[in-house]
Protein backbone atom coordinates (compact mmCIF):
# COMPACT_ATOMS: atom_id res chain seq x y z
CA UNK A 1 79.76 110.95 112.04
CA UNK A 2 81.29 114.23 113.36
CA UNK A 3 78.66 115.04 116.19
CA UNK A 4 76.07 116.74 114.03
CA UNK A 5 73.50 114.25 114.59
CA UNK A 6 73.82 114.23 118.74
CA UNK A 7 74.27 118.23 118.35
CA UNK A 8 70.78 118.60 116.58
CA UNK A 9 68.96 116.06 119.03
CA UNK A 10 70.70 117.96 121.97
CA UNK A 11 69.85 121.43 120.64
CA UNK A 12 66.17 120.31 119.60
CA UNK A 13 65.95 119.34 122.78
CA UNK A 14 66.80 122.60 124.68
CA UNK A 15 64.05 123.78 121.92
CA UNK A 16 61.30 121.90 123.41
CA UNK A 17 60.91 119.90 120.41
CA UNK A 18 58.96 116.63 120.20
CA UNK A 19 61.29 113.32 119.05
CA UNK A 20 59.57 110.81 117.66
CA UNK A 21 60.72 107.19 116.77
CA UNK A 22 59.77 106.02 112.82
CA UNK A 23 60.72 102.69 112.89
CA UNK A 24 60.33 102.28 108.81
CA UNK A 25 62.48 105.57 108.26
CA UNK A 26 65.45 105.04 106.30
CA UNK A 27 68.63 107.14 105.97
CA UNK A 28 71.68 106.52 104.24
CA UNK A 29 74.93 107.71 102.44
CA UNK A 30 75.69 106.56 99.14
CA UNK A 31 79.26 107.68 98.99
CA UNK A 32 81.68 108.66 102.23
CA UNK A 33 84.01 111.34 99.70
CA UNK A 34 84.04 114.35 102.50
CA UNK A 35 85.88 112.24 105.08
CA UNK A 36 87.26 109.28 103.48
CA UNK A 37 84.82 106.74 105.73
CA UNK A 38 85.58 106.05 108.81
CA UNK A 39 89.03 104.21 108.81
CA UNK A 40 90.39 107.18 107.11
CA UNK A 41 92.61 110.16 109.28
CA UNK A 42 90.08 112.62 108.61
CA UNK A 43 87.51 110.63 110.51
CA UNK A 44 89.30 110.62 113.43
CA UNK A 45 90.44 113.88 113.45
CA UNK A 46 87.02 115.37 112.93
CA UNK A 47 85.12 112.87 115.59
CA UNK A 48 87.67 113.50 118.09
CA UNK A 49 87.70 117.50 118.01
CA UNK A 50 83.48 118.06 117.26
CA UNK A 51 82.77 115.46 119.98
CA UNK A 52 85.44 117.42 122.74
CA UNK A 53 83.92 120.68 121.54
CA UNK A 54 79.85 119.14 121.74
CA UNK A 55 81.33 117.69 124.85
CA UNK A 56 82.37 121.04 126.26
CA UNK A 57 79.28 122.87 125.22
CA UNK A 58 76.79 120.82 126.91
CA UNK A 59 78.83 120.58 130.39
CA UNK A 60 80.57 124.40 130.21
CA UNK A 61 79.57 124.66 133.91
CA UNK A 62 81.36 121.40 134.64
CA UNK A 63 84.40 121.07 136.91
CA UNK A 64 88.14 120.44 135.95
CA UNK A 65 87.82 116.80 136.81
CA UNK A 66 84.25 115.95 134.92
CA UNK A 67 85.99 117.90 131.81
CA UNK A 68 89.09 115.64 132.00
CA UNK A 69 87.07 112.84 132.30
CA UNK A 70 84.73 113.79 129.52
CA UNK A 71 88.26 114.20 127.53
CA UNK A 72 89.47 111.05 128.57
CA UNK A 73 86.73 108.90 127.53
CA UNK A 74 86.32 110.01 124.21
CA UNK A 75 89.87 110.08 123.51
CA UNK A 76 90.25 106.63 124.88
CA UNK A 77 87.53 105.44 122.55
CA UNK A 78 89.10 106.79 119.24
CA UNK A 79 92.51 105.30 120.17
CA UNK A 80 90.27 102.04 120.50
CA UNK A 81 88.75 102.61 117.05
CA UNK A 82 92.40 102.71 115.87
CA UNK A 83 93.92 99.51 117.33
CA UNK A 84 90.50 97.82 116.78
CA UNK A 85 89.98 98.39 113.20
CA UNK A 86 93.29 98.18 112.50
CA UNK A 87 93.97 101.23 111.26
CA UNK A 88 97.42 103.07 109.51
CA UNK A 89 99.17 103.41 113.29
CA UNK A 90 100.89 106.50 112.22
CA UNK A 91 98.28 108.37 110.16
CA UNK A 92 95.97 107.53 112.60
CA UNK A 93 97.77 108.59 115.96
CA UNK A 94 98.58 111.80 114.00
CA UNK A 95 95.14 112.86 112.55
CA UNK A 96 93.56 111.91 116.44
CA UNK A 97 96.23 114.06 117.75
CA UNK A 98 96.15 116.76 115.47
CA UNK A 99 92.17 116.56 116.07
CA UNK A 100 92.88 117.01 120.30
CA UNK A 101 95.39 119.59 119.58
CA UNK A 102 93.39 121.76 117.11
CA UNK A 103 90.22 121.32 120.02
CA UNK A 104 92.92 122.88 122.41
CA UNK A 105 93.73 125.70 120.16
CA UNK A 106 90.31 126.72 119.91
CA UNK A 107 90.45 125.88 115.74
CA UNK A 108 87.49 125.30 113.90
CA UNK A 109 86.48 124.69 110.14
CA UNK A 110 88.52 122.36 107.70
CA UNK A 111 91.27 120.71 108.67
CA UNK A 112 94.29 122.08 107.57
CA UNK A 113 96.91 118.93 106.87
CA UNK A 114 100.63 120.01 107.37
């Protein structure tokens, strides 16, 4: 939802850990109360800042233009989640902006909803 799953394969990974593919394995969630699901503003601020910040991690070394593109794209796919889903316009453009803008401030941990 937030990155966690593509930041353990990525740091198992750089581990030297062996993936393997269960194709019976079964995972689900019952309930969606810590973000609201995903058409809530929570969801989209959280997948918006983790995935800038994995995105950042992996490619520190990058240059100016791959970062911006990196950006770009995953910005550009939230605001498609949002006019694809059909989302609140409002609460939506705010939480995916307050997600960016948090990522640019360096702020971590819950968000904090003014």
């Amino acid at each position: 939802l937030y990155g966690e799953e593509i930041d353990l394969a990525l740091r198992s990974r750089q581990a030297n850990l062996t993936h393997m593919f269960r194709p019976r394995a079964c995972a689900s969630h019952r309930v969606s109360t810590g973000s609201g699901g995903a058409r809530s503003g929570n969801y989209l601020y959280y997948h918006a800042r983790n995935m800038l910040y994995l995105a950042r991690r992996e490619r520190p070394t990058a240059g100016m233009l791959v970062r911006v593109a990196n950006g770009g794209a995953i910005v550009a796919t939230m605001i498609a989640s949002i006019v694809t889903m059909r989302l609140r316009p409002v609460a939506s453009w705010r939480a995916l902006w307050e997600g960016v803008a948090d990522y640019r401030r360096g702020r971590t941990g819950p968000r904090t909803i003014s």
